[in-house]
PDB file of N, CA and C in Angstrom:
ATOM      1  N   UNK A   1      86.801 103.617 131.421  1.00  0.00           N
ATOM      2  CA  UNK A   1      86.583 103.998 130.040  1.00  0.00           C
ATOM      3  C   UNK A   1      85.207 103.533 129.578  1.00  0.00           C
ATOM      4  N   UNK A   2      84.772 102.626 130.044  1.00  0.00           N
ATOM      5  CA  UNK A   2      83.359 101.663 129.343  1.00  0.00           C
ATOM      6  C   UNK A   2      82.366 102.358 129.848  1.00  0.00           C
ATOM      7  N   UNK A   3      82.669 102.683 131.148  1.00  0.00           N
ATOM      8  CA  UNK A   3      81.495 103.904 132.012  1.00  0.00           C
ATOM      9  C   UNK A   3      81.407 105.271 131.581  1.00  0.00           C
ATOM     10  N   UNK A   4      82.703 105.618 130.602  1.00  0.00           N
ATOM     11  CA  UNK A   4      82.460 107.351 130.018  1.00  0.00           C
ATOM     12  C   UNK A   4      81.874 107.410 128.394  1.00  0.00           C
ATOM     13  N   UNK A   5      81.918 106.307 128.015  1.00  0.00           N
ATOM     14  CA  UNK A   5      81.807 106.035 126.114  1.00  0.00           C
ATOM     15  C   UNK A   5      80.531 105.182 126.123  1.00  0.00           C
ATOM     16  N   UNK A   6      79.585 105.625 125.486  1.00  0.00           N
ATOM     17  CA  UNK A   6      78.349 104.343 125.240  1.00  0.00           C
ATOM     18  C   UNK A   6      79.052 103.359 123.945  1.00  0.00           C
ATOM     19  N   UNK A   7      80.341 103.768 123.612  1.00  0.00           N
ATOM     20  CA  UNK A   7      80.566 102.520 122.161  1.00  0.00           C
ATOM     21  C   UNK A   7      81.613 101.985 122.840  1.00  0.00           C
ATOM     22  N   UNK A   8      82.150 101.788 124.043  1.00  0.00           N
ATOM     23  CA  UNK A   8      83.603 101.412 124.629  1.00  0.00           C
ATOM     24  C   UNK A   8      83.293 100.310 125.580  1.00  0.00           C
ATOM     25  N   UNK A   9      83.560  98.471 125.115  1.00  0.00           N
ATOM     26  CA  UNK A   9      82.708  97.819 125.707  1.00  0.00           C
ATOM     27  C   UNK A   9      83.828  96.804 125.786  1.00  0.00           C
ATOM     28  N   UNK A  10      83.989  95.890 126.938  1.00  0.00           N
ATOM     29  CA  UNK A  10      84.983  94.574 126.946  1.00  0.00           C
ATOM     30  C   UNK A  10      84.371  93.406 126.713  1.00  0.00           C
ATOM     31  N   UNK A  11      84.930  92.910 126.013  1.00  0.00           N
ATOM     32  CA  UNK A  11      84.267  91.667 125.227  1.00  0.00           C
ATOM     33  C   UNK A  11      85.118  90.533 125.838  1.00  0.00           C
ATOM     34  N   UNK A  12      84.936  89.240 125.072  1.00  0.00           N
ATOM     35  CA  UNK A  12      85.922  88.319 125.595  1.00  0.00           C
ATOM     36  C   UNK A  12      86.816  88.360 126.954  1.00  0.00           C
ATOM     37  N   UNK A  13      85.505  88.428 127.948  1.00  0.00           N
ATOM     38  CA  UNK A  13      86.623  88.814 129.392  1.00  0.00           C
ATOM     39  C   UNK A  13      86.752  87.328 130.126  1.00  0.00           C
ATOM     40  N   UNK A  14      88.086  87.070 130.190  1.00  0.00           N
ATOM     41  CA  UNK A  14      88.341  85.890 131.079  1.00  0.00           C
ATOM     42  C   UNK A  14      89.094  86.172 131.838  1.00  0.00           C
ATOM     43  N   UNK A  15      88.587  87.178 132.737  1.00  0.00           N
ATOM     44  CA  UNK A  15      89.275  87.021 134.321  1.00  0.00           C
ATOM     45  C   UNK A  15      90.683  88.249 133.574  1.00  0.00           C
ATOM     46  N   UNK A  16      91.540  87.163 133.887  1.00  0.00           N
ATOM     47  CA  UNK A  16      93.098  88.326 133.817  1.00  0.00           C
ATOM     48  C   UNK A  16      92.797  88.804 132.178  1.00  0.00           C
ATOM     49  N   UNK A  17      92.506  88.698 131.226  1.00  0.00           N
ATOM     50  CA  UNK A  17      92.623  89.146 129.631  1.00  0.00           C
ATOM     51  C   UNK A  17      90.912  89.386 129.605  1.00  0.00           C
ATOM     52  N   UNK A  18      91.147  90.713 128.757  1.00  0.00           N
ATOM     53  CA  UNK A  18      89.967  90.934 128.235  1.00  0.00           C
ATOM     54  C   UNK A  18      90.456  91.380 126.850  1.00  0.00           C
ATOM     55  N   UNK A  19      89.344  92.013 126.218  1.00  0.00           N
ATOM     56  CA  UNK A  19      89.579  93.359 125.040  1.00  0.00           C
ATOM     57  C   UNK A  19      88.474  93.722 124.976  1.00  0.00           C
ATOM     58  N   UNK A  20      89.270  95.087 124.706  1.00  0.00           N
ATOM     59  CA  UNK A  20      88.657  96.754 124.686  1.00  0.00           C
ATOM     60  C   UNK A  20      88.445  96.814 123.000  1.00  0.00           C
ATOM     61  N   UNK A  21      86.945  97.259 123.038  1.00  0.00           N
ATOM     62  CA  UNK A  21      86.425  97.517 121.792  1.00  0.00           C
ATOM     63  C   UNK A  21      85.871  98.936 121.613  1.00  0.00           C
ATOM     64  N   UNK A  22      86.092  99.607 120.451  1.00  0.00           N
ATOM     65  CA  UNK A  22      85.143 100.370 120.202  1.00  0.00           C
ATOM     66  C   UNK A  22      84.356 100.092 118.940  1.00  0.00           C
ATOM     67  N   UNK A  23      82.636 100.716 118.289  1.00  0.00           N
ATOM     68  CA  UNK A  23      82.227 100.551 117.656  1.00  0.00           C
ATOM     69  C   UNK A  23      81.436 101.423 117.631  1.00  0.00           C
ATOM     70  N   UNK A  24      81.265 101.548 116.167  1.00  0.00           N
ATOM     71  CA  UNK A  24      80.227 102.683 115.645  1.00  0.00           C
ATOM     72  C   UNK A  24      79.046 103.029 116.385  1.00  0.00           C
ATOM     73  N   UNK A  25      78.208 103.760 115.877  1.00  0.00           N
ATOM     74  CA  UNK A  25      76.878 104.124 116.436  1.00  0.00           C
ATOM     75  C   UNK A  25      75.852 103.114 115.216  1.00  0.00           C
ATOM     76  N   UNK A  26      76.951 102.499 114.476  1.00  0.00           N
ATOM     77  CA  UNK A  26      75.629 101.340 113.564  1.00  0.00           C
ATOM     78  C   UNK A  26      76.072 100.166 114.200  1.00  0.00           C
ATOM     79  N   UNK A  27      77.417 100.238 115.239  1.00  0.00           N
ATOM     80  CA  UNK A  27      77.309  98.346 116.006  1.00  0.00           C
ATOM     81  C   UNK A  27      78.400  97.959 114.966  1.00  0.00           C
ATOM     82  N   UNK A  28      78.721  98.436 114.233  1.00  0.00           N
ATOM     83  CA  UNK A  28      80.187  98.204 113.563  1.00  0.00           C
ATOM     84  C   UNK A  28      81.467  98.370 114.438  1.00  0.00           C
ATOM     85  N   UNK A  29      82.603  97.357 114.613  1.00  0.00           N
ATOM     86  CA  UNK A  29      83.851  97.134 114.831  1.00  0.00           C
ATOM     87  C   UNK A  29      84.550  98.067 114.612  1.00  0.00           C
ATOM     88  N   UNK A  30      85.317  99.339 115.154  1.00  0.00           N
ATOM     89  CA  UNK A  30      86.438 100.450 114.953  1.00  0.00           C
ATOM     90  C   UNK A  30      87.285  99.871 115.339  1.00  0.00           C
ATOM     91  N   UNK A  31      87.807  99.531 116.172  1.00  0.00           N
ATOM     92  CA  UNK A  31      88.787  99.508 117.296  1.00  0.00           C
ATOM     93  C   UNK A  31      88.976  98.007 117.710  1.00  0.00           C
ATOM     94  N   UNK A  32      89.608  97.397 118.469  1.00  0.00           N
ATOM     95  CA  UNK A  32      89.746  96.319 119.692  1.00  0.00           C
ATOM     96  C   UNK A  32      91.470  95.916 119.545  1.00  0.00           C
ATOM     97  N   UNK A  33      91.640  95.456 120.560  1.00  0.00           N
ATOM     98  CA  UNK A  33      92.690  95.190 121.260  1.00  0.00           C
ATOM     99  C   UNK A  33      92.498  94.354 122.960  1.00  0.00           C
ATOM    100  N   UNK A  34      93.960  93.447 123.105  1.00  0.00           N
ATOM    101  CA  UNK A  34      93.797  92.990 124.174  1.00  0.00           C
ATOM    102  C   UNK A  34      94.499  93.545 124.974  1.00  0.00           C
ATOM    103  N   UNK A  35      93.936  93.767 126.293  1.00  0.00           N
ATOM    104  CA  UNK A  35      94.460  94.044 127.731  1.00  0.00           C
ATOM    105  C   UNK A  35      95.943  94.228 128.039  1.00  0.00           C
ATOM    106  N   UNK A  36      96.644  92.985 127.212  1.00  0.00           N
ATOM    107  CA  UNK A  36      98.017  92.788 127.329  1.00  0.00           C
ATOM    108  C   UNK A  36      99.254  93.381 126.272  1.00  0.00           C
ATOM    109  N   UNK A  37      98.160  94.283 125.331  1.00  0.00           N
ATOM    110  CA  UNK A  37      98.926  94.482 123.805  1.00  0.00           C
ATOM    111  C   UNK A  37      99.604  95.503 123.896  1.00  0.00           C
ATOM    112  N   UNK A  38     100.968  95.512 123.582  1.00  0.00           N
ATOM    113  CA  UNK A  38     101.739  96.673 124.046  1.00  0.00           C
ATOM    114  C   UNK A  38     101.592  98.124 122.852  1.00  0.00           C
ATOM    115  N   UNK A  39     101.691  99.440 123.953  1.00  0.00           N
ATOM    116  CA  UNK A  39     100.866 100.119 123.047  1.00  0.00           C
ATOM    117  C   UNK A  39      99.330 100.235 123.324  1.00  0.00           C
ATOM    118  N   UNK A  40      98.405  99.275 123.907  1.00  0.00           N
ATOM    119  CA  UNK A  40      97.112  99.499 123.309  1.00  0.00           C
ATOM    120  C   UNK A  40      96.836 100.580 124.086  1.00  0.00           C
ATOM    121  N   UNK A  41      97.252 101.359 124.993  1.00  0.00           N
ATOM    122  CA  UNK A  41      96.644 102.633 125.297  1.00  0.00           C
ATOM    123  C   UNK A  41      96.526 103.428 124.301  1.00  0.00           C
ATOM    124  N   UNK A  42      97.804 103.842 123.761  1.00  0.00           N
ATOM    125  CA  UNK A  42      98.454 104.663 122.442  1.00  0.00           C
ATOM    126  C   UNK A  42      96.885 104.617 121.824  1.00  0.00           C
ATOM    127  N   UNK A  43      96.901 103.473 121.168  1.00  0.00           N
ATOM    128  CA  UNK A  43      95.792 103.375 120.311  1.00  0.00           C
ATOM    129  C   UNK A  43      94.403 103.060 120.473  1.00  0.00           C
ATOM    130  N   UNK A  44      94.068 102.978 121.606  1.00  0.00           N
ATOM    131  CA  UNK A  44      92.934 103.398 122.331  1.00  0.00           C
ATOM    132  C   UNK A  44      92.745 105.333 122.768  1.00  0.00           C
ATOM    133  N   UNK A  45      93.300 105.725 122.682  1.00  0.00           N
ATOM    134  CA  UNK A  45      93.024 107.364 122.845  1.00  0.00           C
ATOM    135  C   UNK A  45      93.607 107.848 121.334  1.00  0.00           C
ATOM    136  N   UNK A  46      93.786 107.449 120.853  1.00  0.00           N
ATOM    137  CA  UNK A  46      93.644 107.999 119.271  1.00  0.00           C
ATOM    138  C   UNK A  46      92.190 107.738 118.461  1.00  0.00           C
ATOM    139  N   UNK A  47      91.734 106.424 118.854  1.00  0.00           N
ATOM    140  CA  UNK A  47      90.862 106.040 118.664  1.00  0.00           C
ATOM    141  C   UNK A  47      89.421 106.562 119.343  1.00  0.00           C
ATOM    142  N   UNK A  48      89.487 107.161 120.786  1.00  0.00           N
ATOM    143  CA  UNK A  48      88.528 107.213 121.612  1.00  0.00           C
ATOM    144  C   UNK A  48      88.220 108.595 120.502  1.00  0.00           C
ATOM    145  N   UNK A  49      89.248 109.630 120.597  1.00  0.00           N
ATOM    146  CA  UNK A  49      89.204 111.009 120.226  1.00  0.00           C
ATOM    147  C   UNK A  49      88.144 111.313 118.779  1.00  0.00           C
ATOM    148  N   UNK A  50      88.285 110.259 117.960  1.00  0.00           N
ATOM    149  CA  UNK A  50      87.453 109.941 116.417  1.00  0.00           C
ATOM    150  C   UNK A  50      86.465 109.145 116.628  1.00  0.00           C
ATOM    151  N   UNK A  51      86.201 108.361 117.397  1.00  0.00           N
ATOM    152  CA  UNK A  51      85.384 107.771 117.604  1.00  0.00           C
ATOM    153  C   UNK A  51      84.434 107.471 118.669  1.00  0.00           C
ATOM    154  N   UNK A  52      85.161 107.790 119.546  1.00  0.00           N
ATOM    155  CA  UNK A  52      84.132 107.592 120.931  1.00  0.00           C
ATOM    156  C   UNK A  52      83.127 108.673 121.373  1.00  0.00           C
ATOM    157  N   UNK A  53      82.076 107.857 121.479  1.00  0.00           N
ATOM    158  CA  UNK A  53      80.771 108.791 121.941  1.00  0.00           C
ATOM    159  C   UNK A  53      80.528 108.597 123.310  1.00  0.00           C
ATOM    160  N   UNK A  54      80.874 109.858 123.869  1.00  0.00           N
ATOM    161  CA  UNK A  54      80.296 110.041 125.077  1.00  0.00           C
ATOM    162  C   UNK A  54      78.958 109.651 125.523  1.00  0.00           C
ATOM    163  N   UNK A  55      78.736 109.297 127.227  1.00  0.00           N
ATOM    164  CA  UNK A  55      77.804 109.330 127.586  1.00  0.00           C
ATOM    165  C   UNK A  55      77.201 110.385 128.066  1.00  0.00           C
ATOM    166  N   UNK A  56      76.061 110.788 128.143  1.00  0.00           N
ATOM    167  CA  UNK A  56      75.526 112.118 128.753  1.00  0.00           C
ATOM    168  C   UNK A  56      74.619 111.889 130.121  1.00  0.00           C
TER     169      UNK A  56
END
């Protein structure tokens, strides 16, 4: 996902837990969730669809 979105980036990665962020094209916070959060796919592709900018 981080390799298809220029705003789709893992932050806080320690090994087994990370989180998945998305953020604007001004560097503003949309999105995040952790690795382990049930659901966070769900709401990671609701989110990608409004918000995520492809890479070209």
């Amino acid at each position: 996902v981080t390799t298809a979105y220029r705003n789709v980036l893992i932050e806080d990665d320690q090994g087994t837990h990370f989180r998945l962020v998305i953020r604007n094209a001004e560097g503003q916070l949309r999105w995040r969730c952790w690795n382990f959060e049930p659901d966070a796919g769900k709401q990671l592709n609701s989110y990608l669809a409004s918000e995520g900018i492809l890479r070209q």
